[in-house]
PDB file of N, CA and C in Angstrom:
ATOM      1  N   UNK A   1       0.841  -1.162   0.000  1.00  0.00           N
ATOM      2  CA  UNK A   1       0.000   0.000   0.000  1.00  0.00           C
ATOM      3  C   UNK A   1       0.897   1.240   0.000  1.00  0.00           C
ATOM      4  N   UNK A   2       0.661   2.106  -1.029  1.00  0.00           N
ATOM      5  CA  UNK A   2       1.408   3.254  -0.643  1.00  0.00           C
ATOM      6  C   UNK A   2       0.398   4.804  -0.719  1.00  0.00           C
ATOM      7  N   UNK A   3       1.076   5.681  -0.055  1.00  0.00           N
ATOM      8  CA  UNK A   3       0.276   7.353  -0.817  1.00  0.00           C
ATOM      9  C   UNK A   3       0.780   7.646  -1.766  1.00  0.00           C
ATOM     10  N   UNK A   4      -0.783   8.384  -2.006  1.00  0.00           N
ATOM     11  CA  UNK A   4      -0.564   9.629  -3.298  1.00  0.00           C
ATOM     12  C   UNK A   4       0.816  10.074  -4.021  1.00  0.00           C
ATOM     13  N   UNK A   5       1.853  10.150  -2.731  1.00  0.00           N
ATOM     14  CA  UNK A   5       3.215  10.397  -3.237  1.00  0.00           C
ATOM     15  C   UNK A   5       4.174   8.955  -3.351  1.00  0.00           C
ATOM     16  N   UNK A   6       3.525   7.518  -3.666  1.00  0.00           N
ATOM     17  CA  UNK A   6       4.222   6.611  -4.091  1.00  0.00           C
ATOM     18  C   UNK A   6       5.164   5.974  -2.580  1.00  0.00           C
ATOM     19  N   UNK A   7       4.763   6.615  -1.720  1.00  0.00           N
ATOM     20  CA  UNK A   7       5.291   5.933  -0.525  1.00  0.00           C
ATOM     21  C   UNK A   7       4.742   5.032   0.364  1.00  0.00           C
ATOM     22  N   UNK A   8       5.632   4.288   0.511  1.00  0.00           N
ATOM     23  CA  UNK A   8       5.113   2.438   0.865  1.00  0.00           C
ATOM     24  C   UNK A   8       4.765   2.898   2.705  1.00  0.00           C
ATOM     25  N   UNK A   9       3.565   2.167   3.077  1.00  0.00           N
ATOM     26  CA  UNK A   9       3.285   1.959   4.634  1.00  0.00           C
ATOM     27  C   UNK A   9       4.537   1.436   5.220  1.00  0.00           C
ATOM     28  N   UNK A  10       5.239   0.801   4.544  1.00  0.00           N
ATOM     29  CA  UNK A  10       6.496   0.164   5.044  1.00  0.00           C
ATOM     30  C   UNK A  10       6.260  -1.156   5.797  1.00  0.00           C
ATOM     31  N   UNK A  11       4.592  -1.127   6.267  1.00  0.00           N
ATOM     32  CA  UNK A  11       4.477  -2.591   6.922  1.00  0.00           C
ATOM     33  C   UNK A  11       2.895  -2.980   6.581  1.00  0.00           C
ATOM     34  N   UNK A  12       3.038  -4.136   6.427  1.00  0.00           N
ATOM     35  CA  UNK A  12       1.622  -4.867   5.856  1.00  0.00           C
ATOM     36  C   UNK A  12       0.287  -4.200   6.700  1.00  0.00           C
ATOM     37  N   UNK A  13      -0.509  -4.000   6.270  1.00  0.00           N
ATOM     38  CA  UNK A  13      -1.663  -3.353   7.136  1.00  0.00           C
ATOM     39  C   UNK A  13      -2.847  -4.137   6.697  1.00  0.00           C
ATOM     40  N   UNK A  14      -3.779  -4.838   7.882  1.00  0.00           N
ATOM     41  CA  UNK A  14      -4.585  -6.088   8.000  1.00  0.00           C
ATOM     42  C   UNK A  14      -6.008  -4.720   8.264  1.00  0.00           C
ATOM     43  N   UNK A  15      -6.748  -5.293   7.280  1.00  0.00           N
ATOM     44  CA  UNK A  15      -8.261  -4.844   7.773  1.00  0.00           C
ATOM     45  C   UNK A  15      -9.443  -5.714   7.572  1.00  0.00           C
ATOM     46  N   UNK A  16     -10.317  -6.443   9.008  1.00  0.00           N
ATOM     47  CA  UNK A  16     -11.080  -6.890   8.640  1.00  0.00           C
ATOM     48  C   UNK A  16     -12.403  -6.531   9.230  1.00  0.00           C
ATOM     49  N   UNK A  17     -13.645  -6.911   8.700  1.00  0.00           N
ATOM     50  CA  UNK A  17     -14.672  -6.101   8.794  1.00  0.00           C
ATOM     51  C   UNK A  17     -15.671  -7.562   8.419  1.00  0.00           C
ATOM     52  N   UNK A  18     -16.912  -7.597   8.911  1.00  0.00           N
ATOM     53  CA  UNK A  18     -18.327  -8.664   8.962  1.00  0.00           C
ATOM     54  C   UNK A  18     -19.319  -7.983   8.411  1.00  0.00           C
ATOM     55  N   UNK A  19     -19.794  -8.200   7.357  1.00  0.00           N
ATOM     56  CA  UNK A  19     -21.157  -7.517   7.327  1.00  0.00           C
ATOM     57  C   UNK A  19     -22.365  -8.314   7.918  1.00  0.00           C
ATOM     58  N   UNK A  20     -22.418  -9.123   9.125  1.00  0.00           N
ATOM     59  CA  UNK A  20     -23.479  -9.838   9.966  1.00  0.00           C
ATOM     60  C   UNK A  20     -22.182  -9.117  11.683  1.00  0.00           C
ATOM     61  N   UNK A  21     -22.935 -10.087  12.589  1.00  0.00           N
ATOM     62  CA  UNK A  21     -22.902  -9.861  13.694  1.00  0.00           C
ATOM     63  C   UNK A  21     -21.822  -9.675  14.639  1.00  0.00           C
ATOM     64  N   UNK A  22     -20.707 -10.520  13.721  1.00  0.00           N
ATOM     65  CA  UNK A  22     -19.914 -11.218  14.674  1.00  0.00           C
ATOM     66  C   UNK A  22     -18.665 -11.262  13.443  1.00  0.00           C
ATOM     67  N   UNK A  23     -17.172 -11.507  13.761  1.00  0.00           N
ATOM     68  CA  UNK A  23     -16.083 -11.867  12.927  1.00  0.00           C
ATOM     69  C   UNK A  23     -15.479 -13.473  13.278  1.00  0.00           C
ATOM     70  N   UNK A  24     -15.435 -13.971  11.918  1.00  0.00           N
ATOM     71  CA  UNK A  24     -15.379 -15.514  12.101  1.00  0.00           C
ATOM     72  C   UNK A  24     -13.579 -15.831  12.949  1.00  0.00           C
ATOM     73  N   UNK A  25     -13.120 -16.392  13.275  1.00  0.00           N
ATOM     74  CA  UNK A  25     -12.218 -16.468  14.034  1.00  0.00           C
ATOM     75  C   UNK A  25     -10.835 -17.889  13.228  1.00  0.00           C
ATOM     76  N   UNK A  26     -11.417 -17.766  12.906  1.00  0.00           N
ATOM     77  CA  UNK A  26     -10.540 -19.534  11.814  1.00  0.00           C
ATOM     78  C   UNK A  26      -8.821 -18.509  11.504  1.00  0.00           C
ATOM     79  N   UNK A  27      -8.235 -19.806  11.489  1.00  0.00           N
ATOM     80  CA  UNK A  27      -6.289 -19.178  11.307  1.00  0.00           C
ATOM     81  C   UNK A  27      -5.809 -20.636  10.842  1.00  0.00           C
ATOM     82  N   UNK A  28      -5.152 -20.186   9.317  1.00  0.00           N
ATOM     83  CA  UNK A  28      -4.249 -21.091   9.049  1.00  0.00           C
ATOM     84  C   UNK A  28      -3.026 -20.610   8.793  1.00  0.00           C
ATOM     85  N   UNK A  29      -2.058 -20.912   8.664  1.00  0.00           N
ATOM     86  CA  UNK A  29      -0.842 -20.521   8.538  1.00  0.00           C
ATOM     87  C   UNK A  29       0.185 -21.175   7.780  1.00  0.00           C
ATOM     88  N   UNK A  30       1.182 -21.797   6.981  1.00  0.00           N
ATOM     89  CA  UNK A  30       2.063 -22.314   6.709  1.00  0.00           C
ATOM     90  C   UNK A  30       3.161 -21.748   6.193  1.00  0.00           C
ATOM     91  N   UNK A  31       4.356 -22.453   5.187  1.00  0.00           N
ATOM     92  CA  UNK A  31       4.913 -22.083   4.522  1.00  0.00           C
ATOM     93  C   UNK A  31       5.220 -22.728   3.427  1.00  0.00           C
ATOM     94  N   UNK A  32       5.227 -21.804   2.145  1.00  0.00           N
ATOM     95  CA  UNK A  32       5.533 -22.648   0.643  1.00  0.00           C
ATOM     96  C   UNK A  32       7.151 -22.001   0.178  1.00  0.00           C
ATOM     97  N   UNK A  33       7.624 -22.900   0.086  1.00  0.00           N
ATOM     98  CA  UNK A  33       8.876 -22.729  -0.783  1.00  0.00           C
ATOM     99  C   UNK A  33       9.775 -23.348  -2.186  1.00  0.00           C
ATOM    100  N   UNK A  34       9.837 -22.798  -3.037  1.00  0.00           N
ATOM    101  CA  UNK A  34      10.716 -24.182  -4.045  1.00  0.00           C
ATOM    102  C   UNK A  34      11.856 -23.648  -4.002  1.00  0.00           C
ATOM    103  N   UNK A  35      12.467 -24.956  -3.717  1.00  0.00           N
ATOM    104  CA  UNK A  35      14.226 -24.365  -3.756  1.00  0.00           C
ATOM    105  C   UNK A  35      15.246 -24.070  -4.839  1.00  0.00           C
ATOM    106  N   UNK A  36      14.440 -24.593  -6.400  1.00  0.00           N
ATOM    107  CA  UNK A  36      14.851 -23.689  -7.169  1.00  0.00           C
ATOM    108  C   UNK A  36      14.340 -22.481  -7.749  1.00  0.00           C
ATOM    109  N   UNK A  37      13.414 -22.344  -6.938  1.00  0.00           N
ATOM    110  CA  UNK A  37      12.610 -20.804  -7.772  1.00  0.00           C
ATOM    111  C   UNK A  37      12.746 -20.044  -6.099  1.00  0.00           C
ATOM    112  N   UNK A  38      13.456 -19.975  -5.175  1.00  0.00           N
ATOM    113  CA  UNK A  38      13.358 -19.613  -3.919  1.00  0.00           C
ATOM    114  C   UNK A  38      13.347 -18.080  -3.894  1.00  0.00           C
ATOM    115  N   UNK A  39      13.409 -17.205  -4.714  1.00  0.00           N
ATOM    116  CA  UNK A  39      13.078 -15.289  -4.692  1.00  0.00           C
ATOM    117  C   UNK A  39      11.716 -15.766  -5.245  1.00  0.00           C
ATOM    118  N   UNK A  40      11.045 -16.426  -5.300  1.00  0.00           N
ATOM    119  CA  UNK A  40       9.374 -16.168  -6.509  1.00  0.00           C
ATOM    120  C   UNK A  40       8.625 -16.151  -5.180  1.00  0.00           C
ATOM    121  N   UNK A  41       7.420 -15.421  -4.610  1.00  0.00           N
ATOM    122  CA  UNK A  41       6.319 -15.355  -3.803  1.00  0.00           C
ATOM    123  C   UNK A  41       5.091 -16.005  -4.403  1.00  0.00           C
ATOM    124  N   UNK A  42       4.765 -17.029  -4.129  1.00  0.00           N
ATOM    125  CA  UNK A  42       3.453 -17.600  -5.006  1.00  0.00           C
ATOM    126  C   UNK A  42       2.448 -17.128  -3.899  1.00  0.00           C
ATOM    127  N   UNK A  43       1.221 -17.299  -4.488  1.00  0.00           N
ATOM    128  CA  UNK A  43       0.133 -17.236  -4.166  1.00  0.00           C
ATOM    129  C   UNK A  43      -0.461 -18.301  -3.101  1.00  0.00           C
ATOM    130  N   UNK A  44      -1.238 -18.013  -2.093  1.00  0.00           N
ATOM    131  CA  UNK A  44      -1.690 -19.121  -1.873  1.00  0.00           C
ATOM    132  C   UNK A  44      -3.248 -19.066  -1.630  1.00  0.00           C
ATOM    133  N   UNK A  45      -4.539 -19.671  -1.674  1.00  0.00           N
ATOM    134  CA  UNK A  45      -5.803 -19.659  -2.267  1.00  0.00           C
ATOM    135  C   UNK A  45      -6.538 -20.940  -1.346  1.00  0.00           C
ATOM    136  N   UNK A  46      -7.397 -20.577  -0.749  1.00  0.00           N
ATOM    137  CA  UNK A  46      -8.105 -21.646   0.111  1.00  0.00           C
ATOM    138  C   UNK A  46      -9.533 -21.310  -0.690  1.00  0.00           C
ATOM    139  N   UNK A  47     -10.288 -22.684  -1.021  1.00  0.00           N
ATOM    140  CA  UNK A  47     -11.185 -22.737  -1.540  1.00  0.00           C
ATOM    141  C   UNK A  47     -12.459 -24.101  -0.565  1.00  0.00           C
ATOM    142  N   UNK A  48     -13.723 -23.548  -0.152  1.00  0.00           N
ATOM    143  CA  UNK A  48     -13.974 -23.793   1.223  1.00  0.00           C
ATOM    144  C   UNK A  48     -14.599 -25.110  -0.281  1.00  0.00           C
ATOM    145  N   UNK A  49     -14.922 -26.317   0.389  1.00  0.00           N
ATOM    146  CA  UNK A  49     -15.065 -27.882   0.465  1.00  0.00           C
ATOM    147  C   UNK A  49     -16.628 -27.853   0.807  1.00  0.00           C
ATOM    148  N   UNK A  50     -17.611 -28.352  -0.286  1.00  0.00           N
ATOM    149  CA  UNK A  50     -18.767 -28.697   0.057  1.00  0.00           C
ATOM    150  C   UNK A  50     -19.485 -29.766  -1.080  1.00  0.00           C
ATOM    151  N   UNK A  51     -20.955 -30.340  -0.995  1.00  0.00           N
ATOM    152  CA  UNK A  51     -21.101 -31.209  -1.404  1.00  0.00           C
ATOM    153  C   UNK A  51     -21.321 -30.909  -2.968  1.00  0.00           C
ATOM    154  N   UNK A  52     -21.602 -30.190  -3.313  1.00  0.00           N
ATOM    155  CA  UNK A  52     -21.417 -30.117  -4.891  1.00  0.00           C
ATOM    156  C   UNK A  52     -19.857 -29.829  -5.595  1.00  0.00           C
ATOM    157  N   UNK A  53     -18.531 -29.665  -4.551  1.00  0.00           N
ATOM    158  CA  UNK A  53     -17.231 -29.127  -4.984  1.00  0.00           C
ATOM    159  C   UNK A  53     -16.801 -30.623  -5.870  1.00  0.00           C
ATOM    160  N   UNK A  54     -16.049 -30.068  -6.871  1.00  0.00           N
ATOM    161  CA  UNK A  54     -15.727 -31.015  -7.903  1.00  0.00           C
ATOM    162  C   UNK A  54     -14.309 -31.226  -7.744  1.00  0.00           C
ATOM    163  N   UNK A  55     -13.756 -32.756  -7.986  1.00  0.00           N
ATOM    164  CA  UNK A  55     -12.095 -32.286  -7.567  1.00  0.00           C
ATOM    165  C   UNK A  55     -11.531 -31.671  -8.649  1.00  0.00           C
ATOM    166  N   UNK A  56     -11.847 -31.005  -9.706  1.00  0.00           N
ATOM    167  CA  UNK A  56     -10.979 -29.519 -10.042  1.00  0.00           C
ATOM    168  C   UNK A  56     -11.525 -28.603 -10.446  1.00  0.00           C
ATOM    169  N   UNK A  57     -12.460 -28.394  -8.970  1.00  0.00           N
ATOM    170  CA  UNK A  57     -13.367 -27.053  -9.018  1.00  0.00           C
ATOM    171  C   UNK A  57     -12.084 -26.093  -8.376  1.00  0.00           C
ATOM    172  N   UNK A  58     -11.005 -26.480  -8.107  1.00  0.00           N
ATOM    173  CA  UNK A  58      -9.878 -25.155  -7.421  1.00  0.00           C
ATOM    174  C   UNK A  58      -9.133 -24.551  -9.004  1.00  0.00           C
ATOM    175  N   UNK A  59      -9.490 -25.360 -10.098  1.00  0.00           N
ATOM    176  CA  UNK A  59      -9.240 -24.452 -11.151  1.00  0.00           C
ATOM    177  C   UNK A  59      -9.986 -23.447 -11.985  1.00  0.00           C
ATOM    178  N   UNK A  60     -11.378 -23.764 -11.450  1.00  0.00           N
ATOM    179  CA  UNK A  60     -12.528 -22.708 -12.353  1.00  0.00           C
ATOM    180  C   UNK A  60     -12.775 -22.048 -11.103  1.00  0.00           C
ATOM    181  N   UNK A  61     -13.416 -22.355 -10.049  1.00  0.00           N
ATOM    182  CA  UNK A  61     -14.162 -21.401  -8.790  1.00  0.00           C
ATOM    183  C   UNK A  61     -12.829 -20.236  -8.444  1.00  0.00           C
ATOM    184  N   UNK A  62     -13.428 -19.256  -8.097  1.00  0.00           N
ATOM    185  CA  UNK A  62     -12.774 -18.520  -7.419  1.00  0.00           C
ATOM    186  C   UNK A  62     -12.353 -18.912  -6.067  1.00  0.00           C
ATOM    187  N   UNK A  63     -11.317 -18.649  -5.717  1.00  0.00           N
ATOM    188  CA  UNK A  63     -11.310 -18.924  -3.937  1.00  0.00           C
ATOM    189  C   UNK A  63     -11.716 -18.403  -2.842  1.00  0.00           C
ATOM    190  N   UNK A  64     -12.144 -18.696  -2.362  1.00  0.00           N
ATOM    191  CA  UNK A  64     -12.619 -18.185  -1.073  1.00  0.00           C
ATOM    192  C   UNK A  64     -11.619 -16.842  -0.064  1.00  0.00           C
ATOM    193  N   UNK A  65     -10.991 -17.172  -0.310  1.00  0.00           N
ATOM    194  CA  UNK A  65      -9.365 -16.381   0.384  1.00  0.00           C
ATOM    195  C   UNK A  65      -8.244 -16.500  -0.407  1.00  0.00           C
ATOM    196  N   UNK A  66      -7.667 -15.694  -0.488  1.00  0.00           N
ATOM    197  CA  UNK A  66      -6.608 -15.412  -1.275  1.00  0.00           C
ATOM    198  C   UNK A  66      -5.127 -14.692  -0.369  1.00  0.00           C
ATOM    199  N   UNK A  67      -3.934 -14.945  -0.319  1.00  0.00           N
ATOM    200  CA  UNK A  67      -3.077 -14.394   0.044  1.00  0.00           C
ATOM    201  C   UNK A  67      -2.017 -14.113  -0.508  1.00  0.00           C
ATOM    202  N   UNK A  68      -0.976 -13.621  -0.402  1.00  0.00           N
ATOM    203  CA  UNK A  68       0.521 -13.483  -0.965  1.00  0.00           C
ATOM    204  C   UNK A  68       1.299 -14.431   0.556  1.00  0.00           C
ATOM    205  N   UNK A  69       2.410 -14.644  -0.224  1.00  0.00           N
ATOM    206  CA  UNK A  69       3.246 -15.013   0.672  1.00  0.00           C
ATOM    207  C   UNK A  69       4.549 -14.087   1.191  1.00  0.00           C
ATOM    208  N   UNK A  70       4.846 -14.157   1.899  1.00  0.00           N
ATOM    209  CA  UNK A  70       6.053 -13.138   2.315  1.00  0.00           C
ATOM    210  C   UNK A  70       7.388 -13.407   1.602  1.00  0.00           C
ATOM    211  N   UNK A  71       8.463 -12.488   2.022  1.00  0.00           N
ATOM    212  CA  UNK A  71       9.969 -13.075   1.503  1.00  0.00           C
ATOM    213  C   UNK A  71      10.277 -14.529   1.652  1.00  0.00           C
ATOM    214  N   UNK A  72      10.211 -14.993   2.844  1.00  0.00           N
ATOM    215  CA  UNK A  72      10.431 -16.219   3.042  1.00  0.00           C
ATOM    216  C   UNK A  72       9.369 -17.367   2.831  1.00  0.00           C
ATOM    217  N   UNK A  73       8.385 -16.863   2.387  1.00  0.00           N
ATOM    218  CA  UNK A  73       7.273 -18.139   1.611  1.00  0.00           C
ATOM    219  C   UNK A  73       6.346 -18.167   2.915  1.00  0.00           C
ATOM    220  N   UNK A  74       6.297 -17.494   3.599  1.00  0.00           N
ATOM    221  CA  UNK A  74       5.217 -17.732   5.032  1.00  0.00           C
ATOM    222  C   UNK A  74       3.764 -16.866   4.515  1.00  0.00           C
ATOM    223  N   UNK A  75       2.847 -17.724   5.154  1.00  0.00           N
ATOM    224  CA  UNK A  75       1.317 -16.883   4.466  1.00  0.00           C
ATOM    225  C   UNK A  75       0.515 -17.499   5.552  1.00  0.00           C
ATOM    226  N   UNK A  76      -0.571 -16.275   5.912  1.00  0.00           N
ATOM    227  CA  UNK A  76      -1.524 -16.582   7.406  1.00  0.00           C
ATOM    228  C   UNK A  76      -2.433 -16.218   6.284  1.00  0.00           C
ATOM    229  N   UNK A  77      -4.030 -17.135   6.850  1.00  0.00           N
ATOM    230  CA  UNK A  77      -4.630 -16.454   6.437  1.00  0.00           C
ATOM    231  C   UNK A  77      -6.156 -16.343   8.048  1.00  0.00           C
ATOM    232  N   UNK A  78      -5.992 -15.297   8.271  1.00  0.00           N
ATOM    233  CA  UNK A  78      -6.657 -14.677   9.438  1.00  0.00           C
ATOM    234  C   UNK A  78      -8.208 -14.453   9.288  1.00  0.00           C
ATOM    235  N   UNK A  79      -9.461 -14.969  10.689  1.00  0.00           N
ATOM    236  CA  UNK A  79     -10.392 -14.481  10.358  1.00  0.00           C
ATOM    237  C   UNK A  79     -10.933 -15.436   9.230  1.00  0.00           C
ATOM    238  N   UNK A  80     -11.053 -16.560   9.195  1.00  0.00           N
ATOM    239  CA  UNK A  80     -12.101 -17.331   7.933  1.00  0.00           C
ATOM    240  C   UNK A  80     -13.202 -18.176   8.892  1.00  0.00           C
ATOM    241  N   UNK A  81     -13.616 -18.498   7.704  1.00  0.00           N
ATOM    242  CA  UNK A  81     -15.131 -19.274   8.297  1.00  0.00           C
ATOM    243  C   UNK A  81     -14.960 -20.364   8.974  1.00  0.00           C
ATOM    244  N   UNK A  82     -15.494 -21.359   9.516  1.00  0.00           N
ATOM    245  CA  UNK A  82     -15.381 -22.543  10.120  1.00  0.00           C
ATOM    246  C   UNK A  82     -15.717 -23.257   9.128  1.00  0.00           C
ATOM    247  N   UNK A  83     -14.807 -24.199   8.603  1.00  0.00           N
ATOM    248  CA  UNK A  83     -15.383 -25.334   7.439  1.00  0.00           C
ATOM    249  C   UNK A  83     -13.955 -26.122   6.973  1.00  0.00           C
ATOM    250  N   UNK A  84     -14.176 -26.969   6.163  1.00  0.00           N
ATOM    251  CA  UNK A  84     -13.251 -27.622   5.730  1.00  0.00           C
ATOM    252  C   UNK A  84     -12.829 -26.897   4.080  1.00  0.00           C
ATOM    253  N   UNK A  85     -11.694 -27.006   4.039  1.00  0.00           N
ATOM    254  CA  UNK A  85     -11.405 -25.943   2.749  1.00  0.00           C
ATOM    255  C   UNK A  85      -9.888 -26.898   2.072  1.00  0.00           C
ATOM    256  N   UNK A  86      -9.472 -26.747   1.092  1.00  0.00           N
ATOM    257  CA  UNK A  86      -8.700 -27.384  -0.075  1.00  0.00           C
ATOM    258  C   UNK A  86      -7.535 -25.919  -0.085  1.00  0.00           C
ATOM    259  N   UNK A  87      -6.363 -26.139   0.128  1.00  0.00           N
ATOM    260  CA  UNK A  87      -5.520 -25.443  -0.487  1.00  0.00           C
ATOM    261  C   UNK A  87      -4.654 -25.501  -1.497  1.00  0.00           C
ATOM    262  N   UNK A  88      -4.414 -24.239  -2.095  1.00  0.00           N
ATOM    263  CA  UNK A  88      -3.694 -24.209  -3.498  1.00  0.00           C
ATOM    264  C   UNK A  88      -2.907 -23.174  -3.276  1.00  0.00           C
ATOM    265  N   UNK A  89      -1.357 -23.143  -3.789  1.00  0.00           N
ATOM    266  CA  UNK A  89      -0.298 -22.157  -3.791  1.00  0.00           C
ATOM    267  C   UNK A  89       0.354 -22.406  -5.169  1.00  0.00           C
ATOM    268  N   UNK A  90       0.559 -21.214  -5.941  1.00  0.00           N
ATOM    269  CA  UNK A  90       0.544 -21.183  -7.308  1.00  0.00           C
ATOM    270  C   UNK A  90       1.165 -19.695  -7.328  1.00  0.00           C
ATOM    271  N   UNK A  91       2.310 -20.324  -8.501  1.00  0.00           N
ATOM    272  CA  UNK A  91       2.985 -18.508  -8.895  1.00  0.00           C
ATOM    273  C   UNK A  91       1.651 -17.932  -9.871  1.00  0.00           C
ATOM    274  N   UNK A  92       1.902 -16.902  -9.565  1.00  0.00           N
ATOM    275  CA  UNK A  92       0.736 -16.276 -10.526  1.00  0.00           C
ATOM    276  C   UNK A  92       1.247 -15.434 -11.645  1.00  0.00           C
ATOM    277  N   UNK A  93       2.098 -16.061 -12.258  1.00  0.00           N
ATOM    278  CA  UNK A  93       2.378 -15.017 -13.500  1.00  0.00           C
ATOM    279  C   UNK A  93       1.425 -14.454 -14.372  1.00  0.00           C
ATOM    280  N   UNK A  94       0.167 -14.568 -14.421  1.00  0.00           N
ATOM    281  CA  UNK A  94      -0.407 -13.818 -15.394  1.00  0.00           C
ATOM    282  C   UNK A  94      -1.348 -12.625 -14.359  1.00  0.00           C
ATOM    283  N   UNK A  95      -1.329 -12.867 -13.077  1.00  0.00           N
ATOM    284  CA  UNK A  95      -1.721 -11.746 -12.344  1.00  0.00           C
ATOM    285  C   UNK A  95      -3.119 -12.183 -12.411  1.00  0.00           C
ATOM    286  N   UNK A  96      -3.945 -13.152 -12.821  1.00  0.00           N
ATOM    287  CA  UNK A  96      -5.115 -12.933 -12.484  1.00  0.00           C
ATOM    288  C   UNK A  96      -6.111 -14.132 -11.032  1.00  0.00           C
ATOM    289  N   UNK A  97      -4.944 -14.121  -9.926  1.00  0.00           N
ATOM    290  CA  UNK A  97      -5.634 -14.659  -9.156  1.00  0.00           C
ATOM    291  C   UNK A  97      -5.958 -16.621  -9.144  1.00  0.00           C
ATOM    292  N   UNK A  98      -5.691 -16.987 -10.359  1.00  0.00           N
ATOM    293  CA  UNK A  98      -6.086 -18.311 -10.366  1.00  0.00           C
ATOM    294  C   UNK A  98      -4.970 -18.847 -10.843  1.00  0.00           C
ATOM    295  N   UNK A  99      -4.558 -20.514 -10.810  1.00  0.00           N
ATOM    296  CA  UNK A  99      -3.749 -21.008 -11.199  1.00  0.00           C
ATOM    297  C   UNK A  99      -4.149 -21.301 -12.751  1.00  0.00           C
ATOM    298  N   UNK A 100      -3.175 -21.132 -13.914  1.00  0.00           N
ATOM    299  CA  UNK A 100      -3.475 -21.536 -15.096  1.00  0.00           C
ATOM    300  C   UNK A 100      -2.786 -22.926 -15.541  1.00  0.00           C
ATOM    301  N   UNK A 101      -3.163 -24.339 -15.854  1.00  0.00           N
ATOM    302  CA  UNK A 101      -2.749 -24.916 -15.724  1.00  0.00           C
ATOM    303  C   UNK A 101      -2.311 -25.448 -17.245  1.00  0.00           C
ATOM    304  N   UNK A 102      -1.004 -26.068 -16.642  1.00  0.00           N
ATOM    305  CA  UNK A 102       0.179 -25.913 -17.975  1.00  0.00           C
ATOM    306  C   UNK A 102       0.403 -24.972 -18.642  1.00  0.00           C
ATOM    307  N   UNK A 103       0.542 -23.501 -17.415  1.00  0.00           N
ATOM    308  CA  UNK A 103       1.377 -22.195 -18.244  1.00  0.00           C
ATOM    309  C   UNK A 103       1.543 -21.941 -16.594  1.00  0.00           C
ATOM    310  N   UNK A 104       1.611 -22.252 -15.468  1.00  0.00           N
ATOM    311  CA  UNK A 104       1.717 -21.821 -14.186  1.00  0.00           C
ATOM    312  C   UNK A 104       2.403 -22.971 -13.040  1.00  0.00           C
ATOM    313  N   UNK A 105       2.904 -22.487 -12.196  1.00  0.00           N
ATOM    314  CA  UNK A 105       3.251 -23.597 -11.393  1.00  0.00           C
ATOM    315  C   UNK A 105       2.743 -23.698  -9.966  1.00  0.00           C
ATOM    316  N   UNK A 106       1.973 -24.654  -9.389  1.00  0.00           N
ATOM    317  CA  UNK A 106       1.180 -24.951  -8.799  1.00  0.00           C
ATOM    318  C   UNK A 106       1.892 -25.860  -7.507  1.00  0.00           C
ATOM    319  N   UNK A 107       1.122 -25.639  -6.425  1.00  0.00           N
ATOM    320  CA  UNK A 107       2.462 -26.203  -5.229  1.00  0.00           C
ATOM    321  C   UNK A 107       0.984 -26.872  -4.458  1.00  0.00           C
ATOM    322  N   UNK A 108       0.832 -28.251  -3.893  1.00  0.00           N
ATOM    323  CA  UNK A 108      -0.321 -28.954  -3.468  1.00  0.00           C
ATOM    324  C   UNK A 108       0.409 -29.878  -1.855  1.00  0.00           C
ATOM    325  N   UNK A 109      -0.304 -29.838  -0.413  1.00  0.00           N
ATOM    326  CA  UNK A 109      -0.001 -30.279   0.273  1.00  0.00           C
ATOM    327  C   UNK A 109       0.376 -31.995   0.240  1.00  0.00           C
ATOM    328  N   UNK A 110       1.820 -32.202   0.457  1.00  0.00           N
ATOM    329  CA  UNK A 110       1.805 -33.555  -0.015  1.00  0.00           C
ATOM    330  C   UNK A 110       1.232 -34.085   1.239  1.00  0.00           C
TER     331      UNK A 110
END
């Protein structure tokens, strides 16, 4: 995030907000790294798990949550719903949020 004059907050700034009653409380956390691409920050994308989810509905659906990862490949994602959810971490070279498959590289919990 930066101002008007191109200057960076200098530190990540978290805002979250409920439009119902209450803020959901859920925290995952890990870290993704490849050790030959180790400067690349991939993406990482939780997509919540229910009875119509298809196993490669994490390539058409949007995700539910979305994060960056830090310098060192670490990514929280703070504040989600209670449910069971599928993760995906993927460089995003084309910038649009989803993994493109066989033009992107895609990282899956072994």
């Amino acid at each position: 995030m930066t101002d008007l004059h191109g200057v960076s907050i200098g530190v990540p700034y978290d805002l979250y907000f409920s439009t119902g009653p209450y803020i959901d409380s859920g925290n995952v956390q890990g870290c993704i790294i490849d050790k030959e691409k180790y400067n690349i920050q991939p993406k990482v994308a939780l997509f919540r798990c229910g009875k119509e989810s298809l196993p490669d509905s994490i390539f058409i659906n949007i995700p539910d949550y979305l994060t960056q990862t830090d310098s060192l490949g670490v990514f929280t994602f703070s504040y989600i719903r209670k449910g069971t959810y599928e993760i995906l971490a993927f460089i995003d070279s084309d910038n649009n949020n989803h993994l493109t498959p066989g033009k992107e590289t895609g990282y899956a919990p072994n």
